[in-house]
Protein backbone atom coordinates (compact mmCIF):
# COMPACT_ATOMS: atom_id res chain seq x y z
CA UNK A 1 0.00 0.00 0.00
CA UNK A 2 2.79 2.72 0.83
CA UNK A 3 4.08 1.70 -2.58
CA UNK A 4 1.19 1.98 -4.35
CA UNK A 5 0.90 5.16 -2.39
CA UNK A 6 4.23 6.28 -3.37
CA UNK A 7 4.18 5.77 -7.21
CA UNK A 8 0.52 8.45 -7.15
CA UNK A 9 2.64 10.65 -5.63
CA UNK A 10 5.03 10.67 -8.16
CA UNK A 11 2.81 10.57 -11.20
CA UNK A 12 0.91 13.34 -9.45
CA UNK A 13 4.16 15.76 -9.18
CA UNK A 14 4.80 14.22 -12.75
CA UNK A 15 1.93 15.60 -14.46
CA UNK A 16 1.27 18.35 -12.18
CA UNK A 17 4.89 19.45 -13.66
CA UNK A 18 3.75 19.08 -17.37
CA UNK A 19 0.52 21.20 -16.67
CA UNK A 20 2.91 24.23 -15.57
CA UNK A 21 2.79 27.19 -18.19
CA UNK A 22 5.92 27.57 -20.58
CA UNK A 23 7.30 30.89 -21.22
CA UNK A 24 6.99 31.90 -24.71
CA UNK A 25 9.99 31.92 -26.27
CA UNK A 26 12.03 34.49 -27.49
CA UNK A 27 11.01 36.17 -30.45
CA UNK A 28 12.23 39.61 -32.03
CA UNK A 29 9.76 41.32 -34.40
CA UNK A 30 9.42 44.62 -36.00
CA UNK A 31 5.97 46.53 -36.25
CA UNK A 32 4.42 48.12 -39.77
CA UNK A 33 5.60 51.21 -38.16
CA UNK A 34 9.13 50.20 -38.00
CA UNK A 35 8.55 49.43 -33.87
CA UNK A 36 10.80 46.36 -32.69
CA UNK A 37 9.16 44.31 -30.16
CA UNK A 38 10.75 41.51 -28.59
CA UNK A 39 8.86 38.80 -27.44
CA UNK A 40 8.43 38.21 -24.35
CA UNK A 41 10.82 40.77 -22.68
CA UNK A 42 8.61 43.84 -23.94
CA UNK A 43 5.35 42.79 -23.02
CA UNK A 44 5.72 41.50 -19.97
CA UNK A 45 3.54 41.97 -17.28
CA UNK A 46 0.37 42.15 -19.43
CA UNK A 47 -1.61 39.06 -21.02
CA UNK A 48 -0.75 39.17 -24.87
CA UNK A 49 -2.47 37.25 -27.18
CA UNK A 50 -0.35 36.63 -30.15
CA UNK A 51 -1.31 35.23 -33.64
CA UNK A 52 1.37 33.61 -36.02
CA UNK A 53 1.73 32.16 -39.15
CA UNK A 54 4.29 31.00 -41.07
CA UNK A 55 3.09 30.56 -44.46
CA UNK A 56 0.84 32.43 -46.90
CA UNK A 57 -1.97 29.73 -47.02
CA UNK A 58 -1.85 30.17 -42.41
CA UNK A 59 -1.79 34.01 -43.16
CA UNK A 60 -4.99 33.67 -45.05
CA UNK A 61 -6.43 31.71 -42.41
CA UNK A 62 -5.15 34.12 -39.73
CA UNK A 63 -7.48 37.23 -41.72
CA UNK A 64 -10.56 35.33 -40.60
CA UNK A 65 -9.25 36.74 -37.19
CA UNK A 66 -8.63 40.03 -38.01
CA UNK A 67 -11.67 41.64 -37.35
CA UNK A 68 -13.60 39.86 -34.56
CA UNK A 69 -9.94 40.55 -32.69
CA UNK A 70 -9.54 44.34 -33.39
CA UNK A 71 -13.22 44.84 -32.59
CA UNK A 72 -13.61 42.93 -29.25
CA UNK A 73 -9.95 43.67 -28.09
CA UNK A 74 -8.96 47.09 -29.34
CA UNK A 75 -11.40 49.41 -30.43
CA UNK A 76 -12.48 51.54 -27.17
CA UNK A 77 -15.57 50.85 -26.15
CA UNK A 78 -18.99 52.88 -26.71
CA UNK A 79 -19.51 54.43 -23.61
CA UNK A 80 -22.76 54.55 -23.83
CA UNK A 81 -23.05 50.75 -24.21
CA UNK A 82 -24.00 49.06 -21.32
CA UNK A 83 -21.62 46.02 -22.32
CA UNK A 84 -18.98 48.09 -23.31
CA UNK A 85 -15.48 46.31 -22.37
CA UNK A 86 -12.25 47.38 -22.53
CA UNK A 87 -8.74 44.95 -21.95
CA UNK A 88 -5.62 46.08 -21.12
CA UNK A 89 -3.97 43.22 -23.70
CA UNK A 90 -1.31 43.45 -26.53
CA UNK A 91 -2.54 41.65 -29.18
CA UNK A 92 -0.52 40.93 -32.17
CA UNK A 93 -0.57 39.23 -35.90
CA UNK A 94 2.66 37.80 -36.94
CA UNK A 95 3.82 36.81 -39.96
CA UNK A 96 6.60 34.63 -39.90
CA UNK A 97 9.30 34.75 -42.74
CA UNK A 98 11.69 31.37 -42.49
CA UNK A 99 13.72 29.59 -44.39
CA UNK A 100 14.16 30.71 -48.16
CA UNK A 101 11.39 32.80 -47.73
CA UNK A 102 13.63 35.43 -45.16
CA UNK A 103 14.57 37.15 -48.35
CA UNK A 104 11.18 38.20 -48.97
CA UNK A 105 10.80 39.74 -45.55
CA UNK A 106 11.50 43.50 -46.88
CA UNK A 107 9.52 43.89 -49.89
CA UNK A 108 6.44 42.27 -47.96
CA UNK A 109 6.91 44.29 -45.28
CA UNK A 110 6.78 47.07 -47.69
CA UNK A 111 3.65 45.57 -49.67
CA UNK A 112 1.93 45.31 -45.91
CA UNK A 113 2.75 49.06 -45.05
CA UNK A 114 0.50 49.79 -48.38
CA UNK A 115 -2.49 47.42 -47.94
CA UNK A 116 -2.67 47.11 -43.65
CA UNK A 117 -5.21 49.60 -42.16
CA UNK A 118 -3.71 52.24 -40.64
CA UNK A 119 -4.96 51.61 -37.48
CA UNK A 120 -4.06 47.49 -37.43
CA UNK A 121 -0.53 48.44 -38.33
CA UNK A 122 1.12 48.54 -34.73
CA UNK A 123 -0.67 45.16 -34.41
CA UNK A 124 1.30 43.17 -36.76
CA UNK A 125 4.98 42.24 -36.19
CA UNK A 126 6.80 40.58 -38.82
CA UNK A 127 9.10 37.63 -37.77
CA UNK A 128 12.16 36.72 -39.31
CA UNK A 129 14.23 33.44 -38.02
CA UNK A 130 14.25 29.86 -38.24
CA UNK A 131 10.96 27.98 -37.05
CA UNK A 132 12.09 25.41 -35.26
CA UNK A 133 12.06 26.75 -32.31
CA UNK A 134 8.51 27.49 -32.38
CA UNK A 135 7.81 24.04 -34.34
CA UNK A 136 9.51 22.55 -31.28
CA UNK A 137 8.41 24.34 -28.19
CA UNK A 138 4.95 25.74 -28.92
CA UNK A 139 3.61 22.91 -30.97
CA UNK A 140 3.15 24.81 -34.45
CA UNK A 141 3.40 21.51 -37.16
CA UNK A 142 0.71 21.89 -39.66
CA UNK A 143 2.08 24.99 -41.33
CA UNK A 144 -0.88 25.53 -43.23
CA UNK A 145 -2.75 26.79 -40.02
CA UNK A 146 -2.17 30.20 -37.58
CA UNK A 147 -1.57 29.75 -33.77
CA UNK A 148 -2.78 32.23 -31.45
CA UNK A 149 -1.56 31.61 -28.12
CA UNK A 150 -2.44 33.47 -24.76
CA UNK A 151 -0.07 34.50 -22.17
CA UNK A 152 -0.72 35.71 -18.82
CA UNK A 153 1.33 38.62 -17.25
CA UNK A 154 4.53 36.72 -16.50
CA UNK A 155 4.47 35.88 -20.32
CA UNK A 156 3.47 32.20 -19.72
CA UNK A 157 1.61 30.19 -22.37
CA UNK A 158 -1.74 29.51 -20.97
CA UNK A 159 -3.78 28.63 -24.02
CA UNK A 160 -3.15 27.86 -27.76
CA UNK A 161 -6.19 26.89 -30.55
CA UNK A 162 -5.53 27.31 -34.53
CA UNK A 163 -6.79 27.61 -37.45
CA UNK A 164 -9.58 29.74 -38.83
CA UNK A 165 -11.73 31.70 -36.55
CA UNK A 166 -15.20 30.04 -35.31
CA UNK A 167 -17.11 32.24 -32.17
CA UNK A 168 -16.35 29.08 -30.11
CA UNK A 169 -12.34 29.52 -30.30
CA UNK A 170 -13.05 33.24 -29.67
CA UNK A 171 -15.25 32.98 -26.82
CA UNK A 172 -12.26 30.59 -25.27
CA UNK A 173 -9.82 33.64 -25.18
CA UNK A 174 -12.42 35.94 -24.14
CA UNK A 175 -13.08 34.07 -20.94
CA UNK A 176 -9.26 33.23 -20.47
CA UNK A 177 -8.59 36.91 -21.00
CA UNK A 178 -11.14 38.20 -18.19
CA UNK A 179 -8.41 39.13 -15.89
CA UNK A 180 -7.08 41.71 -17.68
CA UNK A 181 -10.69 42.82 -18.31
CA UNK A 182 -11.12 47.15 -17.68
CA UNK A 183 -14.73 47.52 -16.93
């Protein structure tokens, strides 16, 4: 019996262990307005949700995103609504130029700083690297899909979906995202 006891104890510590957040890895990226953000150092201490995609066919996908995002997460609020919300979240769409496609990374930055709205164009950080990394530590293997992935103030991951937007995925990060709810 202490045995048996024994080996729940470790499997408990075991996965109780694997259920602990993972930092997001490092990540530098430069803004449509020429800002460069690295990831996590510069937003730390605020829950980020951040979108990525690392090929055109997961950028297409990501789009379906684009507007439920800006409009729940960073437009300001009617203040005359009475379910008006604000969040005090960065939220950012990253492109991610690997591989032989790095040498592309400066003429579609400039093609994005011609066809982004104005007002998304803080909101998307290009990303150029390897993808390994992020193949390797955050799980991102079908590269024909985006990954948005939430992380709490100390920059921990604590929730990933992909693929196209569906309200269900959305209403996910909402509720995951309450903390950092301004009401």
């Amino acid at each position: 019996m202490k045995n048996l006891a024994t080996v729940l104890l470790v499997a408990i510590s075991f996965t109780a262990i694997s259920q602990v957040p993972e930092k997001f890895p490092a990540t530098k990226t430069e803004s449509l307005t020429h800002k460069f953000i690295d990831i996590p150092k510069d937003i730390n201490g605020r829950y980020s949700l951040l979108c990525m995609a690392s090929t055109k066919e997961a950028e297409t996908h990501m789009q379906t995103w684009f507007n439920p995002i800006y409009n729940h997460f960073l437009t300001k609020p009617d203040p005359n609504s009475l379910f008006g919300f604000s969040y005090d979240i960065d939220v950012y769409f990253i492109p991610m130029f690997t591989g032989a496609k790095r040498v592309a990374y400066k003429k579609q930055m400039a093609k994005a700083e011609k066809s982004v709205a104005p007002e998304m164009k803080p909101y998307v950080l290009f990303y150029e690297g390897t993808l390994k990394e992020y193949r390797d530590k955050l799980g991102m293997e079908d590269k024909k899909e985006p990954y948005f992935y939430i992380l709490d103030k100390e920059s921990k991951i604590i929730h990933t979906t992909s693929g196209r937007y569906t309200k269900a995925k959305m209403q996910e990060i909402i509720n995951l995202v309450e903390p950092a709810m301004i009401k």
